[in-house]
Protein backbone atom coordinates (compact mmCIF):
# COMPACT_ATOMS: atom_id res chain seq x y z
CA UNK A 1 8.29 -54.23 34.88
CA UNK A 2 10.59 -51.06 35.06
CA UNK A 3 12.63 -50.33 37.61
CA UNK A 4 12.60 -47.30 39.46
CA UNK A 5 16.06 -45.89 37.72
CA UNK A 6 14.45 -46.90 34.21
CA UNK A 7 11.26 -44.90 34.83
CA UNK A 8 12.62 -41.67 36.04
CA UNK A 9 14.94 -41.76 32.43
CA UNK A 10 12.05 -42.52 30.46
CA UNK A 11 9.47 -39.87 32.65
CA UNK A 12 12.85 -37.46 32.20
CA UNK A 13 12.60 -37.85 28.26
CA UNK A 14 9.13 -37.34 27.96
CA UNK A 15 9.17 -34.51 29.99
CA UNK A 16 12.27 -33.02 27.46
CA UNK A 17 10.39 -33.83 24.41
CA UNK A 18 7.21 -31.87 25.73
CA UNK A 19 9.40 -29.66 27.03
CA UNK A 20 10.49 -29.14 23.61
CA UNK A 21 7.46 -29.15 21.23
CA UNK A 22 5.96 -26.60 24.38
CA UNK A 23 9.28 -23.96 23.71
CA UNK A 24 8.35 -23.99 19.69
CA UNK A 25 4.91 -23.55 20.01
CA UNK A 26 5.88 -20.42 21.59
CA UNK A 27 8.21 -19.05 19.59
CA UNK A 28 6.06 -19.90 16.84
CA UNK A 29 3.22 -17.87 18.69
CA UNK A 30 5.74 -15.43 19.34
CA UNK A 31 6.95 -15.12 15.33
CA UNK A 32 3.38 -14.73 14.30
CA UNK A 33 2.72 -11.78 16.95
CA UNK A 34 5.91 -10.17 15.78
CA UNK A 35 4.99 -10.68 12.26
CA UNK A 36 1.22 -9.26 13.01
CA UNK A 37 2.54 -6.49 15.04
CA UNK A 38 5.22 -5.38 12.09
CA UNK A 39 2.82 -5.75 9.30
CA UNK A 40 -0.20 -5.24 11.03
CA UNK A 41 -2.93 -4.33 8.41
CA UNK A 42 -0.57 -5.52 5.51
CA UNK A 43 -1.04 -8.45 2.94
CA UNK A 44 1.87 -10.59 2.08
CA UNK A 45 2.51 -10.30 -2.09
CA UNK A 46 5.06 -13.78 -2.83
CA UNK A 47 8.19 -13.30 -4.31
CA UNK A 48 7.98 -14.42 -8.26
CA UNK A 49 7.49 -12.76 -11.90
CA UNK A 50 4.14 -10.93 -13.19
CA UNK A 51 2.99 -9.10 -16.24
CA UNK A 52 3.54 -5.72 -15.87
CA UNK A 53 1.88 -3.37 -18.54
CA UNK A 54 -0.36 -4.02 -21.57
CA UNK A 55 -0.25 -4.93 -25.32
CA UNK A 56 -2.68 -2.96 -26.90
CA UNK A 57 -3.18 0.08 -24.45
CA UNK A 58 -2.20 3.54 -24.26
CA UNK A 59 1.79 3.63 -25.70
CA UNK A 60 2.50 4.56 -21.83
CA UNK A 61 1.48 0.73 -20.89
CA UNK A 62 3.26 -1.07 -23.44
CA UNK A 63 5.09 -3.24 -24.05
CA UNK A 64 3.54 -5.84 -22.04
CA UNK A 65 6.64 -7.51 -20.27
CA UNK A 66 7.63 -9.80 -17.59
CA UNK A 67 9.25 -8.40 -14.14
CA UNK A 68 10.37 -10.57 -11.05
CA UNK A 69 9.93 -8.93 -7.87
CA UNK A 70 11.29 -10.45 -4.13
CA UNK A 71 8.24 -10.93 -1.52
CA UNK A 72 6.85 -7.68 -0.05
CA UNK A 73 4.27 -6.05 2.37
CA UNK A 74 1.33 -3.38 0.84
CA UNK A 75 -1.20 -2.02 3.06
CA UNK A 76 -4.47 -3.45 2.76
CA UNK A 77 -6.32 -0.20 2.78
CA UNK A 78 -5.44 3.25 1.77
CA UNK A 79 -4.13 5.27 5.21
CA UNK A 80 -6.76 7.19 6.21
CA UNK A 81 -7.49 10.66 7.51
CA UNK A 82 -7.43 9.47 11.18
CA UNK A 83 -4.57 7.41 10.69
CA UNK A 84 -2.29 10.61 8.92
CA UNK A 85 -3.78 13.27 11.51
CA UNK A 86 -1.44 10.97 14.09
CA UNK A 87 1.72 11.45 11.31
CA UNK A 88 0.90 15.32 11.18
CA UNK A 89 0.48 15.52 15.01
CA UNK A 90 3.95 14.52 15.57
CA UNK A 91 5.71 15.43 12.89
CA UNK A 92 3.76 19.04 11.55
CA UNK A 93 2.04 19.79 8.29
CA UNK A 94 5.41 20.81 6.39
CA UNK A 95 9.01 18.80 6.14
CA UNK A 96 12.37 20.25 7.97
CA UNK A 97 12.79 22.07 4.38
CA UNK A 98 9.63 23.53 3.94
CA UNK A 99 7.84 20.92 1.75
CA UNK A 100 4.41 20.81 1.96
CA UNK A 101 3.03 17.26 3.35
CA UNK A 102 -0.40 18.47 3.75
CA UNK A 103 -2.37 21.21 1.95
CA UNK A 104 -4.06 22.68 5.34
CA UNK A 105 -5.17 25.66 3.44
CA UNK A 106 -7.48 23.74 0.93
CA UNK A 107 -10.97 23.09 1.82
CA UNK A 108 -11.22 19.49 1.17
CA UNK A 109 -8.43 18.52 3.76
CA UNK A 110 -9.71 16.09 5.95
CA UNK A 111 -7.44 17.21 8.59
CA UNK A 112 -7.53 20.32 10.79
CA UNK A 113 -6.15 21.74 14.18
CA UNK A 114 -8.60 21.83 16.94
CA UNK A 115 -7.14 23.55 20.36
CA UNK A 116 -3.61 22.62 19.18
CA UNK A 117 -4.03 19.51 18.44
CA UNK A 118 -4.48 17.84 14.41
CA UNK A 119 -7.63 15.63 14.06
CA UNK A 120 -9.32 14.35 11.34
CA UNK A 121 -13.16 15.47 10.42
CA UNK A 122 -15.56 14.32 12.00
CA UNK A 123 -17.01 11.72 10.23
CA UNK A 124 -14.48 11.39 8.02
CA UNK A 125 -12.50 9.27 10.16
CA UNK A 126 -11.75 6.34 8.07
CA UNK A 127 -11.84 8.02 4.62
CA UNK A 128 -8.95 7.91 2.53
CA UNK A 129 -6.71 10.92 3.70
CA UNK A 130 -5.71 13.16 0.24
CA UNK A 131 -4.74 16.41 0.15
CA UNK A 132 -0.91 15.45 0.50
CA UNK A 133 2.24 15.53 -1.65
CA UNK A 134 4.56 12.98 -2.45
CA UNK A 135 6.80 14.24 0.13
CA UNK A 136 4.19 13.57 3.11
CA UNK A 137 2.94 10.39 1.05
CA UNK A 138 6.68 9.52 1.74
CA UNK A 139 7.35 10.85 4.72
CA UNK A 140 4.55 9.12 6.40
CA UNK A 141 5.72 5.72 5.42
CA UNK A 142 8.99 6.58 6.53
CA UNK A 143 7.73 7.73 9.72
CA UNK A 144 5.52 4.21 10.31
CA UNK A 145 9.22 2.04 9.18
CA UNK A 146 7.73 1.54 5.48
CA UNK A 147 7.99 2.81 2.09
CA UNK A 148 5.76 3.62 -0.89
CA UNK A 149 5.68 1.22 -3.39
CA UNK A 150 7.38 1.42 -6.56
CA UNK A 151 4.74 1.25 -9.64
CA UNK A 152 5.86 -2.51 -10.29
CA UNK A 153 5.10 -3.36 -6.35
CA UNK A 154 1.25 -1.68 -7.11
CA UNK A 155 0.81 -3.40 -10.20
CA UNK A 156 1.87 -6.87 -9.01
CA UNK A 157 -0.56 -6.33 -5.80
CA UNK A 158 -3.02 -5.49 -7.68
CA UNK A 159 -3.51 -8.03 -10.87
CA UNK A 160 -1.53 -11.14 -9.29
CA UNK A 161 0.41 -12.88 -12.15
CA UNK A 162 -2.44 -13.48 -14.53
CA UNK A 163 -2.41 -10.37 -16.59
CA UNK A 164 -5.99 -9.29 -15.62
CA UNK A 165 -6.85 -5.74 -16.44
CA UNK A 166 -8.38 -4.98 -12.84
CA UNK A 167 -8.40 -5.49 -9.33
CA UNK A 168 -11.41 -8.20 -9.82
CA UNK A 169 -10.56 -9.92 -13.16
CA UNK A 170 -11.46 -8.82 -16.56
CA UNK A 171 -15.03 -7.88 -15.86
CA UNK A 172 -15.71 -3.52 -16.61
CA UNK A 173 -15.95 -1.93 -13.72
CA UNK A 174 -19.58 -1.94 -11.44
CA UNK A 175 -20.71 -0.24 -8.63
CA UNK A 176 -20.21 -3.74 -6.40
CA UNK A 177 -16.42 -3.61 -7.08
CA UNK A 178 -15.20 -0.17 -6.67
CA UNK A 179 -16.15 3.54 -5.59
CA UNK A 180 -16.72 5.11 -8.86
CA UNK A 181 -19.14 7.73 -10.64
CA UNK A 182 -18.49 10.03 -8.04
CA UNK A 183 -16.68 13.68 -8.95
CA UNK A 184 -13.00 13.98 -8.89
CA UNK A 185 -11.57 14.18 -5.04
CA UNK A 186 -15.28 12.54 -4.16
CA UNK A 187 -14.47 9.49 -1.50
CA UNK A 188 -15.50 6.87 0.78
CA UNK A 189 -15.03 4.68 3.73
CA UNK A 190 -11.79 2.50 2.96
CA UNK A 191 -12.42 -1.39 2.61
CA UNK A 192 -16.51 -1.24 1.42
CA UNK A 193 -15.35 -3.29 -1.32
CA UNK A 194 -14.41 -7.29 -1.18
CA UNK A 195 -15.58 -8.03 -4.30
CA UNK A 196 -13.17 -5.36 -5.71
CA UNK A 197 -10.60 -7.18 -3.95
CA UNK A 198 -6.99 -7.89 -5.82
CA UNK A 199 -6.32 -11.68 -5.97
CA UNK A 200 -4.06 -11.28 -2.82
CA UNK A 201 -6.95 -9.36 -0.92
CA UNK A 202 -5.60 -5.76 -1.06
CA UNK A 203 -8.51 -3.55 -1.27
CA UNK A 204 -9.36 0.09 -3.09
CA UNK A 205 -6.83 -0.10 -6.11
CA UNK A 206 -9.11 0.67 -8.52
CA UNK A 207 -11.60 3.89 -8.01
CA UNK A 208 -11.43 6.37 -4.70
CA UNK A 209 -8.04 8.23 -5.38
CA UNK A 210 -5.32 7.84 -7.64
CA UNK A 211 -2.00 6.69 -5.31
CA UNK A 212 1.70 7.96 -5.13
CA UNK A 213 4.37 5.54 -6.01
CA UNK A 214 8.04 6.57 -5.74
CA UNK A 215 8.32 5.85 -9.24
CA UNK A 216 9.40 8.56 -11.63
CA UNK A 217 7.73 8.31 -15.16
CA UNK A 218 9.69 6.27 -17.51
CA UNK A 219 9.01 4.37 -20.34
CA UNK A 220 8.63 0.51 -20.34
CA UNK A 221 10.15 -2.03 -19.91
CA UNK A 222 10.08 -1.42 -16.47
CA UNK A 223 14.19 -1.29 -14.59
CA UNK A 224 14.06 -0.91 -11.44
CA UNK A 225 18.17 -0.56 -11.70
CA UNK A 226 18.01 2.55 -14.14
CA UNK A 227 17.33 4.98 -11.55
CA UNK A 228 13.72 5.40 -11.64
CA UNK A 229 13.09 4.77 -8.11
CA UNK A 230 15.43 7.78 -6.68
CA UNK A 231 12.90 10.46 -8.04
CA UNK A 232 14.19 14.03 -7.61
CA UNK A 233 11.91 16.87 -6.62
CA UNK A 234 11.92 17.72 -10.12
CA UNK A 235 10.95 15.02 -11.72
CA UNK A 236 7.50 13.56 -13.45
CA UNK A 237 6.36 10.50 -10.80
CA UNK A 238 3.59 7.98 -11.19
CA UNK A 239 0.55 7.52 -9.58
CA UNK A 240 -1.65 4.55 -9.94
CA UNK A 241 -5.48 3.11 -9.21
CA UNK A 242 -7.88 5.92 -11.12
CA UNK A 243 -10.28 7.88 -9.15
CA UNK A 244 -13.82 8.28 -8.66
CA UNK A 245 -14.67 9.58 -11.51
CA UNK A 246 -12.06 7.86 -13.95
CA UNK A 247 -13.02 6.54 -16.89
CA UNK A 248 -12.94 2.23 -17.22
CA UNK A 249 -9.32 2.36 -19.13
CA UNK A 250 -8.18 4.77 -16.06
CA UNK A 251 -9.37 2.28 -13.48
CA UNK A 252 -6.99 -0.45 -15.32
CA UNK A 253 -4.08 -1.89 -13.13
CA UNK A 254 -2.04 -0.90 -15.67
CA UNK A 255 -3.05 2.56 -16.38
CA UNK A 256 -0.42 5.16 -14.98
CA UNK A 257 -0.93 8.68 -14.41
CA UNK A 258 1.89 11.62 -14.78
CA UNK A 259 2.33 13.61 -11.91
CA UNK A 260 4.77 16.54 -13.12
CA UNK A 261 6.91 18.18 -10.06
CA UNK A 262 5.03 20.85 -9.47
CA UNK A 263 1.94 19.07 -8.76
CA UNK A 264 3.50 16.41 -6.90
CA UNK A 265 4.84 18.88 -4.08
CA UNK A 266 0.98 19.83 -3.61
CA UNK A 267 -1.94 18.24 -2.36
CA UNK A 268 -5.08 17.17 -4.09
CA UNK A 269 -8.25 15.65 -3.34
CA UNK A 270 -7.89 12.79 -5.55
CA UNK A 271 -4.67 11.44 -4.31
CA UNK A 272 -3.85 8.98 -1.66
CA UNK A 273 -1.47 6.29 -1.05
CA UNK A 274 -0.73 3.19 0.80
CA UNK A 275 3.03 1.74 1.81
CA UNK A 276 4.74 -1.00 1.51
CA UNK A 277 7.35 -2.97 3.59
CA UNK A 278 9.99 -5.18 2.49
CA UNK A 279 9.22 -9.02 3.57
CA UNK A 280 11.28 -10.47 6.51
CA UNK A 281 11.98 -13.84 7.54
CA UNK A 282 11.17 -14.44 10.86
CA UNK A 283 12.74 -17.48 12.61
């Protein structure tokens, strides 16, 4: 039988050692808010080498080659109309020089200024906002901590490391796995489409818009040390994913559209974006 001394020092351990497990269970709970409050609406891609480009494609897509990329956030969806009207209401249409972010003037912005205040159509809500330039494609992500993604970042999110040609797999492109057959600039509600889903779970890279990278159009293989991802305002970037009315080799992960400088500092219908965010580990 214990004596009185011996049971307070083993009651007095126990109570450390729950004491203890108690504390990391909530700084674990505590790391996984943080985590889901940073990257809130993201999807984790893992560190590691993919396929990047195509053997057999258009000349822009080869040569097929491998690329190692470190761990990284993309957005889930594209941002939507509601979710840039927020971005314009703070921060205006146009950048402290006088670069358009959002083409106000066209008639398919989703975004207009009701009693002084920018809101996005109604209706139109969750709709992939386009309309927007590069430089409010970036400026947005810079404005919500993030970035857009280089073209190797898209590619990787959206064919994993197995070299499929979409989204999905290998299978041509259906109805069930991405908004096509609709007119250039013609969209829908983001996130309609899980089978369309990348192997990580990011959603829409194939059909709706085409999306701004920061990438400026160079040939393969792909160097992310050569200077292509400092694009100036006049040069040729990418943008990736096809649109609603692309054809099946357009909607390929791999397929990569030219965006010349003068286009790129307007908006248009049929392109959106998503960020990214660099990973972070949290102890």
């Amino acid at each position: 039988m214990l004596t009185h001394p011996r049971k307070l020092i083993v009651f007095t351990v126990l109570f450390m050692f729950l004491a203890v497990i108690v504390a990391r269970e909530i700084l674990a709970a505590a790391a996984v808010e943080t985590q889901g409050g940073k990257f809130a609406g993201m999807v984790q891609i893992p560190a590691g080498e993919f396929t990047m480009g195509r053997d057999g494609g258009l000349k822009n897509e080869t040569p097929a080659h491998k690329v190692f990329l470190p761990a990284f956030y993309i957005d889930r969806n594209l941002v939507t109309a509601r979710e840039y009207a927020k971005f314009v209401q703070e921060k205006g249409p146009t950048g402290p020089n006088g670069e358009m972010y959002l083409d106000v003037a066209d008639p398919d912005v989703l975004i207009h200024n009701r009693g002084g205040k920018w809101l996005p159509k109604e209706g139109f809500e969750n709709y992939p906002v386009g309309e927007l330039s590069r430089y409010g494609a970036a400026a947005y992500c810079a404005w919500a901590a993030k970035r857009l993604p280089s073209e190797a970042q898209w590619e990787k999110a959206a064919r994993g490391t197995d070299g499929r040609l979409y989204p999905w797999g290998n299978d041509m492109p259906r109805a069930d796995l991405a908004f096509i057959g609709g007119f250039r600039g013609q969209t829908v509600p983001v996130g309609q489409f899980p089978k369309g889903a990348s192997p990580y779970g990011v959603l829409d890279m194939a059909g709706q818009l085409w999306e701004w990278t920061r990438s400026i159009y160079k040939p393969y293989p792909y160097n992310p040390n050569d200077g292509r991802e400092e694009p100036a305002s006049t040069d040729t970037v990418v943008a990736r994913g096809g649109h609603s009315a692309s054809s099946p080799e357009g909607l390929m992960s791999t397929s990569r559209e030219a965006v010349d400088a003068g286009r790129a500092a307007t908006g248009h219908a049929y392109i959106g974006f998503r960020c990214v965010a660099d990973a972070q580990l949290v102890l």
